[in-house]
N, C-alpha and C. Protein backbone atom coordinates (compact mmCIF):
# COMPACT_ATOMS: atom_id res chain seq x y z
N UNK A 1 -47.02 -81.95 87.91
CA UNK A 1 -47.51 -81.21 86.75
C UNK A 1 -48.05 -82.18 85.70
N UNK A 2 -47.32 -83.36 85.62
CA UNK A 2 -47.83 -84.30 84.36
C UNK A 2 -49.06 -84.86 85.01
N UNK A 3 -49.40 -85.15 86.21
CA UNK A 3 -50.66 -85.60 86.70
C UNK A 3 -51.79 -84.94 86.58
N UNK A 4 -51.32 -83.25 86.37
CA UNK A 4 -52.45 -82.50 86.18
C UNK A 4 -52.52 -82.59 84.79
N UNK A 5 -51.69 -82.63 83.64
CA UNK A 5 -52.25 -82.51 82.52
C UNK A 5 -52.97 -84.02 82.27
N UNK A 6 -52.82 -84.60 83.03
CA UNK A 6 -53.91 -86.10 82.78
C UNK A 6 -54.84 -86.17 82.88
N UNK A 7 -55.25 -85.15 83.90
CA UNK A 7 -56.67 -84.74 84.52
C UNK A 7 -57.07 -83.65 83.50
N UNK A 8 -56.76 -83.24 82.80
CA UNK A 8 -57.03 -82.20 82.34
C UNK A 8 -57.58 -82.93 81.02
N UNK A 9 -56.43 -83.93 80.24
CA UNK A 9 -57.21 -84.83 79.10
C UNK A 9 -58.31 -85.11 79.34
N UNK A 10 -58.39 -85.95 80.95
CA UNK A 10 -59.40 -87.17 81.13
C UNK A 10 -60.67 -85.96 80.93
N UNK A 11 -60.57 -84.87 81.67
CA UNK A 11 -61.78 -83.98 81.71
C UNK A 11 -61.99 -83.17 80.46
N UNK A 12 -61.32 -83.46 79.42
CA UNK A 12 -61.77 -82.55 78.10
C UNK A 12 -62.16 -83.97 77.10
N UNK A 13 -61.78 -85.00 77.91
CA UNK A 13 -62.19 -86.36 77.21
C UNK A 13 -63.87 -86.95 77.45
N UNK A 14 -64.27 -86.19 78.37
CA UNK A 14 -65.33 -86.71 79.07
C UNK A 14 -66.35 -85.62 78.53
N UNK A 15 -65.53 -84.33 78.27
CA UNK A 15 -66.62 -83.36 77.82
C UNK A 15 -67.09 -83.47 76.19
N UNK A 16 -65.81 -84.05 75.75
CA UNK A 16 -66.32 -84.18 73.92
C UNK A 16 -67.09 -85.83 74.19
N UNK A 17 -66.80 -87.05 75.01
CA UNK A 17 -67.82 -87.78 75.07
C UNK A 17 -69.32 -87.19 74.93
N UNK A 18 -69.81 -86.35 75.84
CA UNK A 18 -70.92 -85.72 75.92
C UNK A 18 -71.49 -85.07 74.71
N UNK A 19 -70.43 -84.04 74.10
CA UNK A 19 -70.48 -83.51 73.02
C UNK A 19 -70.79 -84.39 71.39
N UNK A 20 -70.19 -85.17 71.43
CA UNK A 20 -70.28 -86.27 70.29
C UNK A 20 -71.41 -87.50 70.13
N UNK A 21 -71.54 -87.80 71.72
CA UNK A 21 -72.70 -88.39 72.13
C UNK A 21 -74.43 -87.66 71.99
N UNK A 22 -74.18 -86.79 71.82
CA UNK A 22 -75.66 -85.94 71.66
C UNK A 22 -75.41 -85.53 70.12
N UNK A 23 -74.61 -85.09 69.70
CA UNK A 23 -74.63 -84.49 68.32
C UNK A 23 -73.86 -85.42 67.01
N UNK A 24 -73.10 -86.35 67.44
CA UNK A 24 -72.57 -87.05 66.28
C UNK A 24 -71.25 -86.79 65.95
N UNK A 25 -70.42 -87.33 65.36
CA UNK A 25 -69.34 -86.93 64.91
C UNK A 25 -69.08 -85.59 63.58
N UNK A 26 -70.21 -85.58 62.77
CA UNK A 26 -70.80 -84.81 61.52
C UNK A 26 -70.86 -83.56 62.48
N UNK A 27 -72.23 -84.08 63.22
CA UNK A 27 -72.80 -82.54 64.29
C UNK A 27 -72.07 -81.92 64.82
N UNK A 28 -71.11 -82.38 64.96
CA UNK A 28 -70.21 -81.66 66.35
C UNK A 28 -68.98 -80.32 65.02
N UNK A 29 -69.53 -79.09 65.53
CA UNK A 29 -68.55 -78.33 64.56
C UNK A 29 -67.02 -77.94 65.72
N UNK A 30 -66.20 -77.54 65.34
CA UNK A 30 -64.96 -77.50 65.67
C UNK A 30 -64.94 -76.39 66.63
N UNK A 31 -66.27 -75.20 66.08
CA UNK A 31 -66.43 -74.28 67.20
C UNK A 31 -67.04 -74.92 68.58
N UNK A 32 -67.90 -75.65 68.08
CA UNK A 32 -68.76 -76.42 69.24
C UNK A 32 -68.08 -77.38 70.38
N UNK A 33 -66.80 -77.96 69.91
CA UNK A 33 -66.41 -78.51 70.46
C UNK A 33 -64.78 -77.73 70.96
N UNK A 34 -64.84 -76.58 70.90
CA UNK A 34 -63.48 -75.41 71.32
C UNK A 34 -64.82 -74.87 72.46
N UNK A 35 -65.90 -74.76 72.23
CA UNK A 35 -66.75 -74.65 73.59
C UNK A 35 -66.65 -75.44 74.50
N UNK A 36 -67.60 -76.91 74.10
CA UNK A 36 -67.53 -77.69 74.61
C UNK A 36 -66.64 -78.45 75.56
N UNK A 37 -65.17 -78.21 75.25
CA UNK A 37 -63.77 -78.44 75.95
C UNK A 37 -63.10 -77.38 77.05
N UNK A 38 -63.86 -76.03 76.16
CA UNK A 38 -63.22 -74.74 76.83
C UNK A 38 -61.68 -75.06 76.43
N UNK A 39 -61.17 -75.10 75.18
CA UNK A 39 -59.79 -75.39 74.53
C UNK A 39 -59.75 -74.64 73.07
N UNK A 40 -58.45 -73.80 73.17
CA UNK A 40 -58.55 -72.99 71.88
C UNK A 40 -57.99 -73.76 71.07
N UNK A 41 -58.38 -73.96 69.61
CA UNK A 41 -57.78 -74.91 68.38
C UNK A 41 -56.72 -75.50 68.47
N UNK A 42 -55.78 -74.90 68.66
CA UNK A 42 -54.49 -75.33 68.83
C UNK A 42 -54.21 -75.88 70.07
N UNK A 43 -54.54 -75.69 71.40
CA UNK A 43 -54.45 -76.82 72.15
C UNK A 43 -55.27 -78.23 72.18
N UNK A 44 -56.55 -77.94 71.28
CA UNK A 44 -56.91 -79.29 70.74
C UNK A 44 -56.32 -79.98 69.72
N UNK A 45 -55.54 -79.11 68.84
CA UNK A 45 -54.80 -80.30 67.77
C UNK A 45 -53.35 -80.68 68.68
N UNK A 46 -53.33 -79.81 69.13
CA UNK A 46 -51.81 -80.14 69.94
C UNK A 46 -51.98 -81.37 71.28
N UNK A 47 -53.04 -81.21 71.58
CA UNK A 47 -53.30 -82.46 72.30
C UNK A 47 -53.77 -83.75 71.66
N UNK A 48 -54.82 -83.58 70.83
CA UNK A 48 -55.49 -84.78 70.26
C UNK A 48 -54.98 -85.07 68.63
N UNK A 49 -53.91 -83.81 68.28
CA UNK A 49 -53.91 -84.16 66.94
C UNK A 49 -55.30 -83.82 65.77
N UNK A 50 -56.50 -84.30 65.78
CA UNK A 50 -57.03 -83.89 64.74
C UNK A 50 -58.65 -83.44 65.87
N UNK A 51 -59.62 -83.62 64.70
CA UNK A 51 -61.00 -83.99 65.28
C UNK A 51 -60.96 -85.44 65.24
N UNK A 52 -60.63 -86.25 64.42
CA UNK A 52 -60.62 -87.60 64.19
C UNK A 52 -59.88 -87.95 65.53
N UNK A 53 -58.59 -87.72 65.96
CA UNK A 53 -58.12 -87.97 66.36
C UNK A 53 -58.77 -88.20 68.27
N UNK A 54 -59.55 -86.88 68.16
CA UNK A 54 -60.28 -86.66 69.72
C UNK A 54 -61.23 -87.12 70.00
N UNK A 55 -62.26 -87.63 68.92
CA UNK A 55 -63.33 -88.22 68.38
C UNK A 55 -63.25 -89.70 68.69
N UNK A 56 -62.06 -90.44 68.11
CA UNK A 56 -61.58 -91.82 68.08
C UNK A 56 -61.23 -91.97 69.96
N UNK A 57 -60.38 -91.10 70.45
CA UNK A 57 -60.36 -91.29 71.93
C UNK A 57 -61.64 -91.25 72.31
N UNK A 58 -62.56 -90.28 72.27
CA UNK A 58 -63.67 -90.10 73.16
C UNK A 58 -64.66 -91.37 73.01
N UNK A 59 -64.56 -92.42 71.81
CA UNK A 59 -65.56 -93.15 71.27
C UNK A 59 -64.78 -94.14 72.28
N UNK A 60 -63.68 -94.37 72.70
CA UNK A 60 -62.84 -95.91 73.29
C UNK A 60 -63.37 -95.02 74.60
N UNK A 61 -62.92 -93.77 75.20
CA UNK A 61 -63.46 -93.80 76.36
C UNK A 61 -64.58 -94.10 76.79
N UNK A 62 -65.71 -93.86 76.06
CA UNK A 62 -67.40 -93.97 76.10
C UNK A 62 -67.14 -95.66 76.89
N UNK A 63 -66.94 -96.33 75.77
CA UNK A 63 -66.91 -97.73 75.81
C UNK A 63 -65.93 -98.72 77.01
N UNK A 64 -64.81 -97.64 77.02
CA UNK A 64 -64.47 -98.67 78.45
C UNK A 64 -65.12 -98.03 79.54
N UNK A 65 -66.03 -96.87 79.99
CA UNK A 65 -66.90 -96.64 80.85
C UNK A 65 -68.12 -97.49 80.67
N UNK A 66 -68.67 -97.85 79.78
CA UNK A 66 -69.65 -98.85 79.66
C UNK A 66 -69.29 -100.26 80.08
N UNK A 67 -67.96 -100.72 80.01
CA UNK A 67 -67.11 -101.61 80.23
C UNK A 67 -67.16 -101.64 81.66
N UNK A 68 -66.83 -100.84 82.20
CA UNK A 68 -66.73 -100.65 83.62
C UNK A 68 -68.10 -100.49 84.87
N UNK A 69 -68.96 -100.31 83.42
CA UNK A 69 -69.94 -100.05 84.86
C UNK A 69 -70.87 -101.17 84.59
N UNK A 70 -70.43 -102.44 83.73
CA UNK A 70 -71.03 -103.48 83.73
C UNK A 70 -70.34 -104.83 84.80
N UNK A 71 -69.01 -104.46 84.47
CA UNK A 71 -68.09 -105.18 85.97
C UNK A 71 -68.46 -104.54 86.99
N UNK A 72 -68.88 -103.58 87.90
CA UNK A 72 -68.82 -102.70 88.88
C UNK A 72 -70.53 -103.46 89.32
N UNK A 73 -71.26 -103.54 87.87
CA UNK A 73 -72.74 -103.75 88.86
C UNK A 73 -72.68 -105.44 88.63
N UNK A 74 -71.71 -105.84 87.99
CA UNK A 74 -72.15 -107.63 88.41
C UNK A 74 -71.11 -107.79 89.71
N UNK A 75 -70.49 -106.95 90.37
CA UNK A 75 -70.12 -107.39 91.79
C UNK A 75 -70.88 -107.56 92.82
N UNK A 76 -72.24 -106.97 92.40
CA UNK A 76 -73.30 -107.18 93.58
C UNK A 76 -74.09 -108.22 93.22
N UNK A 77 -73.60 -109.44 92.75
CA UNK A 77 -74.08 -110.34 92.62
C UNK A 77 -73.33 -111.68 92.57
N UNK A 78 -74.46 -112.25 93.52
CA UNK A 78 -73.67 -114.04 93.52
C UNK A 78 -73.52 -114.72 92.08
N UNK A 79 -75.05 -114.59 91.59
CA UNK A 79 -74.91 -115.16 90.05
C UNK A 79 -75.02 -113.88 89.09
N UNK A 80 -74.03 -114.34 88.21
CA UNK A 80 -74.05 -113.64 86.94
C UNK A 80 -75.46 -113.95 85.85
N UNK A 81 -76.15 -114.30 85.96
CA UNK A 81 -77.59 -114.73 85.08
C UNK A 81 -78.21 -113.30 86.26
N UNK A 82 -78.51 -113.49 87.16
CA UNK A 82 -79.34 -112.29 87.77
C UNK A 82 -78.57 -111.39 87.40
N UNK A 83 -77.19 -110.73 87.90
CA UNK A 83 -76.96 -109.54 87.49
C UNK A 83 -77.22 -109.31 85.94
N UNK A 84 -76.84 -110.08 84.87
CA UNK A 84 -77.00 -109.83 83.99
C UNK A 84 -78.16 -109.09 83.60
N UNK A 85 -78.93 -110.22 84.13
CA UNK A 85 -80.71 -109.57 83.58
C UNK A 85 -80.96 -108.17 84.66
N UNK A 86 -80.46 -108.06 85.37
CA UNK A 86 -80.71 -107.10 86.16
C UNK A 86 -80.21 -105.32 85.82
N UNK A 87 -79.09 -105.72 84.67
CA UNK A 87 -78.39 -104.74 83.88
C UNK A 87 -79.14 -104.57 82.94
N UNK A 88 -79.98 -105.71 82.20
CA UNK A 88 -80.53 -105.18 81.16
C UNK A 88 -81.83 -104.48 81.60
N UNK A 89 -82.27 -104.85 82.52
CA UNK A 89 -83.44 -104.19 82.84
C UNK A 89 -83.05 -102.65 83.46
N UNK A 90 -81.95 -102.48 83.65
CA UNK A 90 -81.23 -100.52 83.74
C UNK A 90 -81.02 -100.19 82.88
N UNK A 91 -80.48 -100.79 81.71
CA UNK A 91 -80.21 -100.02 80.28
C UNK A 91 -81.75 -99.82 79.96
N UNK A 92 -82.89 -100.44 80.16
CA UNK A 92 -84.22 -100.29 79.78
C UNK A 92 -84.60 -98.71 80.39
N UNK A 93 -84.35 -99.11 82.06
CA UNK A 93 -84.51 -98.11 82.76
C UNK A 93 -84.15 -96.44 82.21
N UNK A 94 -82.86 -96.81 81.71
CA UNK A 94 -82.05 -95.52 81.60
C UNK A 94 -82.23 -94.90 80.37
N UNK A 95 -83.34 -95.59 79.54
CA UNK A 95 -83.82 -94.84 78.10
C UNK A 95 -84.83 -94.04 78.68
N UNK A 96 -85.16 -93.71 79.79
CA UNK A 96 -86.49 -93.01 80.22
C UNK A 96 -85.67 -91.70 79.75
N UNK A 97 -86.82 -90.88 79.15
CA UNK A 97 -86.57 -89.54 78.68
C UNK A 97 -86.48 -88.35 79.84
N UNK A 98 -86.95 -88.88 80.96
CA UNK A 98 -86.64 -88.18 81.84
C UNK A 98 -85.60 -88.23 82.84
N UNK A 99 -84.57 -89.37 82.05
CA UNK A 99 -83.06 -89.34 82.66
C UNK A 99 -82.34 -88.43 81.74
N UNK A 100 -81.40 -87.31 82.94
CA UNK A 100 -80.70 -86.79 81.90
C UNK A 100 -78.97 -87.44 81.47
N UNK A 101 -79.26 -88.13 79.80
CA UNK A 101 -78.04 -88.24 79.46
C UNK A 101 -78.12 -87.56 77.76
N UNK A 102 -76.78 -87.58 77.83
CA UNK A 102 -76.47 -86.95 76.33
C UNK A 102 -77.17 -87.38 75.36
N UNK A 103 -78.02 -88.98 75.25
CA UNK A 103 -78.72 -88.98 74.24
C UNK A 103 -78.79 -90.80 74.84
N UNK A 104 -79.87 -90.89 74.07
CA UNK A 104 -80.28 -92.72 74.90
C UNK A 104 -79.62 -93.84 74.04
N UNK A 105 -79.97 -93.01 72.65
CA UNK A 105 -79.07 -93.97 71.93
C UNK A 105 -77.44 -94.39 72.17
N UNK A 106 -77.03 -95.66 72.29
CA UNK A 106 -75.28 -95.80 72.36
C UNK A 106 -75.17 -95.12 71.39
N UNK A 107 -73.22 -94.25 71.84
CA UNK A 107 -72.77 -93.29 71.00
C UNK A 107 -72.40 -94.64 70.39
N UNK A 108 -71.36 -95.91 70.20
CA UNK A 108 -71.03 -96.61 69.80
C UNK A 108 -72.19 -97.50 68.54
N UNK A 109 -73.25 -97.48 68.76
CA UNK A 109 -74.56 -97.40 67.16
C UNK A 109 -74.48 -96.55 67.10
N UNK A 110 -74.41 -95.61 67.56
CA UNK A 110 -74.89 -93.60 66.41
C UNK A 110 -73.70 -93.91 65.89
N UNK A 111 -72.64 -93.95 65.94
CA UNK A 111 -71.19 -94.04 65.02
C UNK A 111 -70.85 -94.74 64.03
N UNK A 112 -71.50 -96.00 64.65
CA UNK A 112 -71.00 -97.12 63.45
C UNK A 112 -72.65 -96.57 62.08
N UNK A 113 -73.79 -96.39 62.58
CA UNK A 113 -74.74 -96.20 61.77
C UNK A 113 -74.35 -94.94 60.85
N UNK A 114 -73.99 -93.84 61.47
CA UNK A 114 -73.56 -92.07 60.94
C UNK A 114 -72.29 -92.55 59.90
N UNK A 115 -71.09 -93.02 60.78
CA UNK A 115 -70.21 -93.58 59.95
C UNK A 115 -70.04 -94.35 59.09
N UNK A 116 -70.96 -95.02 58.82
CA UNK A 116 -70.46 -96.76 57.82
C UNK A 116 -70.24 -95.76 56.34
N UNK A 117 -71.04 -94.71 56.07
CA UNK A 117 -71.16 -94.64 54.37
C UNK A 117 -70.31 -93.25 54.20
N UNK A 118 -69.86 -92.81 55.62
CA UNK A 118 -68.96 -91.86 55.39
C UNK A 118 -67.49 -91.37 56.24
N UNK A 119 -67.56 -92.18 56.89
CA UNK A 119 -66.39 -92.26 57.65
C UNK A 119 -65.68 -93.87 57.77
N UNK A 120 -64.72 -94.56 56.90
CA UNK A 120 -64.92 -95.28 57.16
C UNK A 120 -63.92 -96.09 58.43
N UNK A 121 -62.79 -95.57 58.80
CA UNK A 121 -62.34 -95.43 59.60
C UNK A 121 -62.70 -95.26 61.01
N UNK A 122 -63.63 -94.24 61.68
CA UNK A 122 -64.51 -94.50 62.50
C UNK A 122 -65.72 -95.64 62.49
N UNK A 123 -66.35 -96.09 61.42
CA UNK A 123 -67.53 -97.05 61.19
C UNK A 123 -66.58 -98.50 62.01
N UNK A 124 -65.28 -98.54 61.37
CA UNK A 124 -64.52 -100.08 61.69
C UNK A 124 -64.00 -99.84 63.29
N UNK A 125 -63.63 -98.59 63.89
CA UNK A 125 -63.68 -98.55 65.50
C UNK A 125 -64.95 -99.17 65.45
N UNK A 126 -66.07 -98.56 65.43
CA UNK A 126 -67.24 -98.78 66.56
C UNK A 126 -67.69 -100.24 66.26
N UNK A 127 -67.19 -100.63 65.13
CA UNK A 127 -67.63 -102.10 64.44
C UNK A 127 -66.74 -103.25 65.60
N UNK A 128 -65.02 -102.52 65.62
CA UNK A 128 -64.39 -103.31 66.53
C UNK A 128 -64.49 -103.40 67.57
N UNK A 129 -65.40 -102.09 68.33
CA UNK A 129 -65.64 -102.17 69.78
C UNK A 129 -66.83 -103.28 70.07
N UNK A 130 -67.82 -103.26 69.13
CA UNK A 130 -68.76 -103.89 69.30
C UNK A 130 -68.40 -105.75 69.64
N UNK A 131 -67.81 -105.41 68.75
CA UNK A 131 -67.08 -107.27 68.29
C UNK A 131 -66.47 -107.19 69.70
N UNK A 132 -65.83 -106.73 70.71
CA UNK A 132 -65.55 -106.47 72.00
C UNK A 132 -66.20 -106.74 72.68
N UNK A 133 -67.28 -106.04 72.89
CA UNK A 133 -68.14 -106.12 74.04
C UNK A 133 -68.78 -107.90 73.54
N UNK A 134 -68.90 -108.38 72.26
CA UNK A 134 -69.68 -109.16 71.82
C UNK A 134 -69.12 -110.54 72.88
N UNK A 135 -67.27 -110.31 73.32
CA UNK A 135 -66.21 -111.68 73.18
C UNK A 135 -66.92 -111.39 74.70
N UNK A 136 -66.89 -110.29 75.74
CA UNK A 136 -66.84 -110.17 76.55
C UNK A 136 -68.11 -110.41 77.37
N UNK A 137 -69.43 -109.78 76.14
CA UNK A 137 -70.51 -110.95 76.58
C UNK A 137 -70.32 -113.07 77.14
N UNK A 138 -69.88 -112.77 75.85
CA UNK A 138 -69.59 -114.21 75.72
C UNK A 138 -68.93 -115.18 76.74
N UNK A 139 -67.62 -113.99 77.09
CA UNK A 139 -66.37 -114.74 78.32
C UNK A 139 -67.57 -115.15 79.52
N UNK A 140 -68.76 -113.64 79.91
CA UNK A 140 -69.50 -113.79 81.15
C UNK A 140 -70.59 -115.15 80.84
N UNK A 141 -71.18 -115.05 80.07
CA UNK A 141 -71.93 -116.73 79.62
C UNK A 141 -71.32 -117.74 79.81
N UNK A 142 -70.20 -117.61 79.51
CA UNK A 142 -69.21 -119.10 79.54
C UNK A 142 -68.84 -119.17 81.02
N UNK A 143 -68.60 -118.07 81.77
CA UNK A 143 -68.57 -118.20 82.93
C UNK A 143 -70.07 -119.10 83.87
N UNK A 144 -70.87 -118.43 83.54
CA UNK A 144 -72.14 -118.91 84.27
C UNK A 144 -71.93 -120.57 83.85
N UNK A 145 -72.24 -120.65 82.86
CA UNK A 145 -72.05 -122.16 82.47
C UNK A 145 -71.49 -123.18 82.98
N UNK A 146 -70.26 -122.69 82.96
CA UNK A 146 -69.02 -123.24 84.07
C UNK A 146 -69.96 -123.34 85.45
N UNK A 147 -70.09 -122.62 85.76
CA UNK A 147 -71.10 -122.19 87.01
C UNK A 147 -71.83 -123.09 87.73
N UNK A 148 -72.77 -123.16 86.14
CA UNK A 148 -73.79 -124.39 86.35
C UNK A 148 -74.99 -123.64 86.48
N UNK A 149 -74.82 -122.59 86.26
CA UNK A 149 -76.29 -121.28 85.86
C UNK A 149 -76.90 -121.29 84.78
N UNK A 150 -76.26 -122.03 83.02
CA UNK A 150 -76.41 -121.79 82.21
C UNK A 150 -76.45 -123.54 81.84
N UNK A 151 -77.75 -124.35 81.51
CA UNK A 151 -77.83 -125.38 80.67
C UNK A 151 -76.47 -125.55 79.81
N UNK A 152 -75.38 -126.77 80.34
CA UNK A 152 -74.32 -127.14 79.58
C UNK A 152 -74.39 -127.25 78.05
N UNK A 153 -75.76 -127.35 77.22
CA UNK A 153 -75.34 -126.71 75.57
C UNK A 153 -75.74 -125.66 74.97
N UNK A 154 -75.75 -123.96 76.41
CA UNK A 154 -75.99 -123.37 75.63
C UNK A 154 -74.73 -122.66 75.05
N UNK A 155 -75.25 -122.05 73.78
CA UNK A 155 -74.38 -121.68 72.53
C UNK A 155 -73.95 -120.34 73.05
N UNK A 156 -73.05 -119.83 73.70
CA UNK A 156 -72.75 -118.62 74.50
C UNK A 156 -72.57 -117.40 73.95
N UNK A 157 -71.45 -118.21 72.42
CA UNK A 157 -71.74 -116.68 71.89
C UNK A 157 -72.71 -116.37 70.99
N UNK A 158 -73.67 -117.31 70.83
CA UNK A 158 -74.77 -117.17 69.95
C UNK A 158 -75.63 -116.06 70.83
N UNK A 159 -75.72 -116.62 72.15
CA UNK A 159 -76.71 -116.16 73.13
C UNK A 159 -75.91 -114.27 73.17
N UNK A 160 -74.82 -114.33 73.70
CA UNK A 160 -74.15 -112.68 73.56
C UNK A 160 -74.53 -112.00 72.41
N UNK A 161 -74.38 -112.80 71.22
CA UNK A 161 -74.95 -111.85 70.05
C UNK A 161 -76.20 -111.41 70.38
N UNK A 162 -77.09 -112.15 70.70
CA UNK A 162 -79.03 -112.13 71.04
C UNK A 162 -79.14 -110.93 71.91
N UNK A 163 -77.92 -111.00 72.81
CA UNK A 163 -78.26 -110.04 74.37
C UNK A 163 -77.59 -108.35 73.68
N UNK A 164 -76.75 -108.60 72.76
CA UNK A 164 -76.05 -107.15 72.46
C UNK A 164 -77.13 -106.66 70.95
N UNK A 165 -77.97 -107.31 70.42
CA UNK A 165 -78.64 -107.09 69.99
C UNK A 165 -80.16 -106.56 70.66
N UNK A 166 -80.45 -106.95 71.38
CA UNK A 166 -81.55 -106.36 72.29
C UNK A 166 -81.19 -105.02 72.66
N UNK A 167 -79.66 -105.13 73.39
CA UNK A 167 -79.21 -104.02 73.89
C UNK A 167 -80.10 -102.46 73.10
N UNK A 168 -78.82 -102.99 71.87
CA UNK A 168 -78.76 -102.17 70.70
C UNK A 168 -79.85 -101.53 70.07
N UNK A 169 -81.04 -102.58 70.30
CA UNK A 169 -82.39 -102.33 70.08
C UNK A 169 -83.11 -101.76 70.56
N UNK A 170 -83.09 -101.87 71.95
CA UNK A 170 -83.57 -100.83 72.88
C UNK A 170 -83.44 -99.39 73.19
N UNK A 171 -82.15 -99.73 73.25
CA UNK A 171 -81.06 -97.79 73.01
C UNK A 171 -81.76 -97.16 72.15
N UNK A 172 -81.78 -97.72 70.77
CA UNK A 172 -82.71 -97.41 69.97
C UNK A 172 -84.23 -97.27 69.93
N UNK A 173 -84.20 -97.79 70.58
CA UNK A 173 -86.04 -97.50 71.02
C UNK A 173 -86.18 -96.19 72.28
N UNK A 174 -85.54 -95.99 72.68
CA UNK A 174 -85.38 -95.30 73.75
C UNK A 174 -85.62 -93.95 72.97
N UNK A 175 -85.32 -93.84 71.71
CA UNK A 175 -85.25 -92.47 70.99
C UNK A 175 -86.80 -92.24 70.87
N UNK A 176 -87.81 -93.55 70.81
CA UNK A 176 -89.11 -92.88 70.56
C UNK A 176 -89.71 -92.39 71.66
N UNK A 177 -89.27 -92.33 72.78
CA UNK A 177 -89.78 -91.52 73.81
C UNK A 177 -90.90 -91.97 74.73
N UNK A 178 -90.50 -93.53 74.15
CA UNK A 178 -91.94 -93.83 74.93
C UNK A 178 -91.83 -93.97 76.62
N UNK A 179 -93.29 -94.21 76.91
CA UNK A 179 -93.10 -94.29 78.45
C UNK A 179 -92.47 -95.56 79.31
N UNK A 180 -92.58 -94.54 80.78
CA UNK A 180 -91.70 -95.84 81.52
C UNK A 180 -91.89 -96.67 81.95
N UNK A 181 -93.34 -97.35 81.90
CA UNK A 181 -93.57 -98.55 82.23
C UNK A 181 -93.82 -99.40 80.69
N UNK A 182 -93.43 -99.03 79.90
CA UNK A 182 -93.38 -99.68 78.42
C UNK A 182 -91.76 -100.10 78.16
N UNK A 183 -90.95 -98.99 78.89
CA UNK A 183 -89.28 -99.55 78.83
C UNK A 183 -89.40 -100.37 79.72
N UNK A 184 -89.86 -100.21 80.79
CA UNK A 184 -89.62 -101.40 82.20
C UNK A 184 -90.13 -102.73 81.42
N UNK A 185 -91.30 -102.91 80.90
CA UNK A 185 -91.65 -103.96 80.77
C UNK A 185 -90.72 -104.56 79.04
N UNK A 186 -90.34 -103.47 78.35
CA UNK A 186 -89.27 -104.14 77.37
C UNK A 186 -88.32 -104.77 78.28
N UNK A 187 -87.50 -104.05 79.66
CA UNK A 187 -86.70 -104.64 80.07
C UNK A 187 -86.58 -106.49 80.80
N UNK A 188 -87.68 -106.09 81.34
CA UNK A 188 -88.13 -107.34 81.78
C UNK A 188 -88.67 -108.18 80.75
N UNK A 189 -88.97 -108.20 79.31
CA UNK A 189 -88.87 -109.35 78.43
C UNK A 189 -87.73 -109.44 77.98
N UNK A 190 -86.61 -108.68 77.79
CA UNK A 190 -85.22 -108.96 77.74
C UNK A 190 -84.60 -109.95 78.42
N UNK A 191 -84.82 -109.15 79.80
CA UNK A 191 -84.31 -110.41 80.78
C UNK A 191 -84.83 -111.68 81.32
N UNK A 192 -85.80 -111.84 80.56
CA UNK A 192 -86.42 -113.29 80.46
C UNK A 192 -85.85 -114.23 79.40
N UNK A 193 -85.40 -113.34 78.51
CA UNK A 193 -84.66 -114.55 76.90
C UNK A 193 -83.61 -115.40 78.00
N UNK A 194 -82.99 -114.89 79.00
CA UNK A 194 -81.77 -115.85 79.55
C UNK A 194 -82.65 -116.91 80.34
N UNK A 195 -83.70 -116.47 80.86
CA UNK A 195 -84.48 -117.61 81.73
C UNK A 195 -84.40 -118.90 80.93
N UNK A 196 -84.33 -118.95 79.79
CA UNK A 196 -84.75 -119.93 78.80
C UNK A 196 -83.43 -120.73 78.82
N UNK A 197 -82.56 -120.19 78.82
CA UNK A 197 -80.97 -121.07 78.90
C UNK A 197 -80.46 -121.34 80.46
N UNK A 198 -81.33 -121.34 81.38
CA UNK A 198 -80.92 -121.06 82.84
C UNK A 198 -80.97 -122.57 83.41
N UNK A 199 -80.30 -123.15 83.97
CA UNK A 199 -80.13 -124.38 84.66
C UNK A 199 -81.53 -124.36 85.81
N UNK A 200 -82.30 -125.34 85.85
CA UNK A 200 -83.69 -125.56 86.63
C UNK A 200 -83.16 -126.25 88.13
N UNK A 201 -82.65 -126.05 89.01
CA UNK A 201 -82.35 -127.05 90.17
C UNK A 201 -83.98 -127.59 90.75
């Protein structure tokens, strides 16, 4: 019985991801998201405690799924410099307007941007997740390096900041709708900034 109510979180966790991810934390009304869950009020405060409360889970879940499907696609790779660039050129991919996701922009920028001047509690999650993904850029650079993939002085977490900034930039660009051989080819100047720090054999 407790295994099913786990499944039952994970799947009302995955549905307000969706929900919050397209509409915002503001957007999302309490009716919308008693839809969205298929959960009457009270089994959402009784489970999650608030909106804040379901909101703050769904924003860490978003992010360790992003977490996960960046380990999952550098296993198909010998070097981490190709997979890398090879990820950024799918996050390029996956702003095409004719993929269906909840919204192209990361929920993790729609949050910290929606939030900074009015939530400030949510603004410092998405601020701390970021600073996350930033160390974890960083750990994979330092790895290559070690490697011998990555020119011994490059600045790793300088370079992670550069790469989660593109990211970020793109997601964001993804909102203007442009076409898909204009994301492909953003992607592929993305993944050329690492060519520049790449060991020459």
């Amino acid at each position: 019985m407790a295994r099913h109510a786990r499944y039952d979180r994970k799947t009302a966790l995955d549905k307000a991801v969706g929900l919050f991810w397209q509409k915002g934390y503001h957007g999302s009304s309490m009716k919308q998201i008693e839809q969205a869950l298929d959960m009457r009020p009270g089994s959402i405060y009784a489970t999650f405690g608030s909106k804040d409360g379901l909101f703050t889970e769904a924003l860490a879940r978003y992010a360790e799924q992003a977490g996960r499907e960046l380990a999952l696609h550098l296993e198909h790779y010998d070097s981490l410099v190709d997979g890398l660039q090879d990820y950024l050129r799918n996050v390029a991919t996956s702003c095409n307007p004719a993929i269906a996701a909840p919204s192209r922009a990361c929920m993790i920028v729609k949050t910290l941007l929606e939030a900074t001047n009015t939530h400030a509690v949510l603004a410092e999650q998405a601020n701390s997740i970021l600073a996350a993904i930033e160390r974890s850029l960083t750990e994979l650079l330092e790895q290559a390096r070690a490697r011998g993939e990555l020119t011994s002085n490059t600045d790793c977490q300088r370079l992670a900041r550069l790469i989660q900034g593109q990211i970020m930039g793109l997601r964001a660009m993804g909102e203007r709708n442009l076409h898909a051989e204009a994301l492909q080819q953003l992607g592929d100047d993305m993944a050329s900034i690492l060519d520049c720090y790449r060991t020459h054999h």
